[in-house]
Every structure is written in C-alpha cells, then in structure tokens.
Protein backbone atom coordinates (compact mmCIF):
# COMPACT_ATOMS: atom_id res chain seq x y z
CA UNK A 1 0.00 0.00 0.00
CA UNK A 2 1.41 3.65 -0.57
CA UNK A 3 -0.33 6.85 0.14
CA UNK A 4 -0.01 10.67 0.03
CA UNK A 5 -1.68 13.09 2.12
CA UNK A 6 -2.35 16.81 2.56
CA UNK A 7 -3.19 18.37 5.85
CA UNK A 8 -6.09 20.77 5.93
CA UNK A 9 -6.44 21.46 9.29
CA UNK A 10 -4.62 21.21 13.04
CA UNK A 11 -5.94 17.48 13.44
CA UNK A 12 -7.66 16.49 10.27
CA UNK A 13 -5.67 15.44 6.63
CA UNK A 14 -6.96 14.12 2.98
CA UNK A 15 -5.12 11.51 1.22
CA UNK A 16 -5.24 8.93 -1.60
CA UNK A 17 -4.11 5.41 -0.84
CA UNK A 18 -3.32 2.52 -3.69
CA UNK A 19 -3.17 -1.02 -2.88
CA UNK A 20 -1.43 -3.17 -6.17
CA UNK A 21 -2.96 -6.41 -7.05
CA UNK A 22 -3.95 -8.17 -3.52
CA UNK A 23 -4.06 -11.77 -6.07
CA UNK A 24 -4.63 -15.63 -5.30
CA UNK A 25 -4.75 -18.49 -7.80
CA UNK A 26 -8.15 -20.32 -7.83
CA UNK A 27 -9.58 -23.45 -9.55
CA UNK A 28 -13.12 -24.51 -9.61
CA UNK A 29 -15.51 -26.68 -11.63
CA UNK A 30 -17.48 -25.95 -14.37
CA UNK A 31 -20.80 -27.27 -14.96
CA UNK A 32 -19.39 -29.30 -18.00
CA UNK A 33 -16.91 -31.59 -15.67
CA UNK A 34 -14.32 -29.49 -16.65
CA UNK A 35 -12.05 -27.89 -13.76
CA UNK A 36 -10.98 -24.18 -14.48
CA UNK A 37 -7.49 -22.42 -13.10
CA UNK A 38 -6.82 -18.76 -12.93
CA UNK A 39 -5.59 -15.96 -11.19
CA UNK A 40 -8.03 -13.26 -8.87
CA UNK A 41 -6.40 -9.91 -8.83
CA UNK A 42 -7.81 -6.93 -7.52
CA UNK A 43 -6.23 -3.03 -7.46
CA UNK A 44 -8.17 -0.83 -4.30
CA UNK A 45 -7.99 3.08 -4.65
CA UNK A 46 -9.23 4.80 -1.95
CA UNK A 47 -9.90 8.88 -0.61
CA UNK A 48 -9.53 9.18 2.67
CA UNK A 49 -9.86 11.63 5.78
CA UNK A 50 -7.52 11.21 8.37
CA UNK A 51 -8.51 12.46 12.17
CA UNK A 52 -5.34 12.48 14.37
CA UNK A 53 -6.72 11.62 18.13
CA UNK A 54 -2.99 11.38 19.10
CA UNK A 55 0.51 12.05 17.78
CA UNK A 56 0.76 8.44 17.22
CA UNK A 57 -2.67 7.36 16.52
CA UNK A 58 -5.03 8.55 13.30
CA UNK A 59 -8.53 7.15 12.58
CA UNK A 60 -9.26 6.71 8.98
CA UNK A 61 -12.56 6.39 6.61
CA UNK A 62 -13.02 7.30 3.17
CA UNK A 63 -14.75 5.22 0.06
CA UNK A 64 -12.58 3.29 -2.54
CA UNK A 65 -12.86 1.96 -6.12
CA UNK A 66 -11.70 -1.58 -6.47
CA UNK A 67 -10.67 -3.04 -10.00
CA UNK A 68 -10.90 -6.82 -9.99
CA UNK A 69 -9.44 -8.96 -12.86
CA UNK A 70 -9.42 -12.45 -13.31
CA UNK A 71 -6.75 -14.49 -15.72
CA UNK A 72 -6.95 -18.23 -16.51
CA UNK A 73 -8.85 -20.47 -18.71
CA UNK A 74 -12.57 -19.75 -18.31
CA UNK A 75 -15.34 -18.14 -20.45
CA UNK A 76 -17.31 -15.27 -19.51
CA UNK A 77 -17.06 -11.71 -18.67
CA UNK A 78 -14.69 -10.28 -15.74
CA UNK A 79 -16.41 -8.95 -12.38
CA UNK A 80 -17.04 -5.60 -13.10
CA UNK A 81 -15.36 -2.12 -11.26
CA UNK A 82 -17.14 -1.61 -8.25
CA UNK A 83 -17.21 0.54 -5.01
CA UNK A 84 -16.29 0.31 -1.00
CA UNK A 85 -16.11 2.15 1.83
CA UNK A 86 -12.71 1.81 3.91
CA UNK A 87 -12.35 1.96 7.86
CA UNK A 88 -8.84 2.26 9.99
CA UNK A 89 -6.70 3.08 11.92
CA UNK A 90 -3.08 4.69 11.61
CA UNK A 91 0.07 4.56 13.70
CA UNK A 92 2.66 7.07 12.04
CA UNK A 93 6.05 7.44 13.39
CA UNK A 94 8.13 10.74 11.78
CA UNK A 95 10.75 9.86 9.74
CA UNK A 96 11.55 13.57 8.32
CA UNK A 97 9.53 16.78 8.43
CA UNK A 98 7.57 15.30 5.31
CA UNK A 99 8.41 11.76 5.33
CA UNK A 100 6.19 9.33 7.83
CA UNK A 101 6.49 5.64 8.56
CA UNK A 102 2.87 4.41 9.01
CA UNK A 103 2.14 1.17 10.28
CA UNK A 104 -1.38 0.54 9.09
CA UNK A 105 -4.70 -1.27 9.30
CA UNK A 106 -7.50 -1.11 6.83
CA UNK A 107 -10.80 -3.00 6.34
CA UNK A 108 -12.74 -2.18 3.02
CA UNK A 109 -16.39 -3.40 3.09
CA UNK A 110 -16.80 -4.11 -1.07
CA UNK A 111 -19.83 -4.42 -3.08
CA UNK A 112 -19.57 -7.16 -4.77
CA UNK A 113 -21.45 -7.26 -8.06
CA UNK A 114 -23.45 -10.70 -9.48
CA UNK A 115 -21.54 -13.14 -7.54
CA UNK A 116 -23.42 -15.67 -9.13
CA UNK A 117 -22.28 -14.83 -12.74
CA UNK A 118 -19.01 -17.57 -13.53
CA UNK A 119 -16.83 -18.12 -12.63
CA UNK A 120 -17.99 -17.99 -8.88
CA UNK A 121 -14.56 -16.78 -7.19
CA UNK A 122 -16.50 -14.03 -5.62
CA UNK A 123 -18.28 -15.58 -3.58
CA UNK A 124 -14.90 -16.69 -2.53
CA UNK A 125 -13.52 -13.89 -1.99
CA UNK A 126 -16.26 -12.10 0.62
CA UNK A 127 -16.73 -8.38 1.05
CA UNK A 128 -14.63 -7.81 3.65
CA UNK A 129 -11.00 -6.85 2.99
CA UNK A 130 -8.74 -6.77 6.15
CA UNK A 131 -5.21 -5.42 5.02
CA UNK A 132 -2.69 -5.15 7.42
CA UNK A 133 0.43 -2.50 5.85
CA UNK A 134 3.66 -0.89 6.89
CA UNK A 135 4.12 2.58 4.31
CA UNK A 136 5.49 5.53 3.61
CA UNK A 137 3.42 8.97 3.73
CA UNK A 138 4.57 12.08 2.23
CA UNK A 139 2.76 15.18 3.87
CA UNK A 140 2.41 18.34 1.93
C-alpha cells in the first residue's frame, strides 16, 4: 500500500491510498466436468480523511474503487469495477519533516457485483477486505 496526504487542518488530513494487485490463484468446476485455473487480482484506490486523536494514533474512513481482474482459462465476462467504503486506523512514526512511517490497518467493506455470474470466485472472496500494511506517507 502507498499513500499521500495533505493536511487541511490542526488534526484532520486528505489523502489517496493505492493497494497493487492483492491476487490468489483459484480453480473450480465448471458445470461441463471441466475444472478451471486462474488468477483473482484486484487493485483498491481509496480517498480518505484522516482524524489524528494522538501524535501516534489517526482514525481513517473514506470510500474506494476496487478493479478486480481475473486471468486463466474460463469463459465469460470479468467482475465488473465496483465501489467500497474503507475503515482504519493509523500509527505514524516521523521519519523527516515530510516523510512518515505508518504502520497501518484497513478494512474495506466491497460491493460485490453478481456473484453468481461464472466463474464464482466471488463468492470466494467475501466483502470484507482486512489489510494489514507498513508505508510511507509524504505530507504536503
């Protein structure tokens, strides 16, 4: 996960937050007999507000888009772009005047569209997205 951040106020900062292809590889049968393999891949963006309740200790919430892609050897179309809302908490440690070491804790409750359309791996994969990160924050 990486992330950049502006403050706007004495307690209270905006930022953007990426988090590159959280991926497993899957297989699953098909309702012909035949067993399909591939690769679930998803990308989350997220906006956030950050609320510093100590020096060491932010809360976090925003909404994110989350692009999902799927590789292997089925037929059908990929799940489809979607949108979540994101809940944390923050633990930054200064580095540098604008450099921050943030140990970090997200959850991202997802919309998941059609999990019944093939192949199933979403129902697999659940709405809830716990992500555990260490990062780097540039403040502005």
């Amino acid at each position: 996960m990486a992330g950049v951040s502006v403050q706007v106020g004495r307690r209270i900062s905006l930022g953007a937050e990426i988090m590159l292809e959280r991926s497993f590889d899957f297989s699953e049968r098909a309702l012909i007999g035949a067993t399909i393999h591939g690769t679930f891949r998803e990308t989350i963006i997220a906006g956030v507000v950050r609320y510093e309740v100590a020096p060491t200790l932010q809360l976090v919430g925003g909404m994110s888009v989350i692009t999902p892609q799927l590789n292997g050897d089925f037929i059908g179309p990929s799940p489809e772009t979607t949108f979540g809302a994101v809940a944390g908490v923050d633990a930054p440690l200064s580095i540098a005047p604008h450099l921050t070491f943030v140990p970090a804790f997200r959850i991202h409750l997802i919309r998941r569209t059609d999990p019944d359309r093939p192949p199933n791996i979403l129902k697999q994969v659940g709405s809830l997205v716990f992500v555990p990160a260490l990062l780097f924050r540039v403040t502005f």
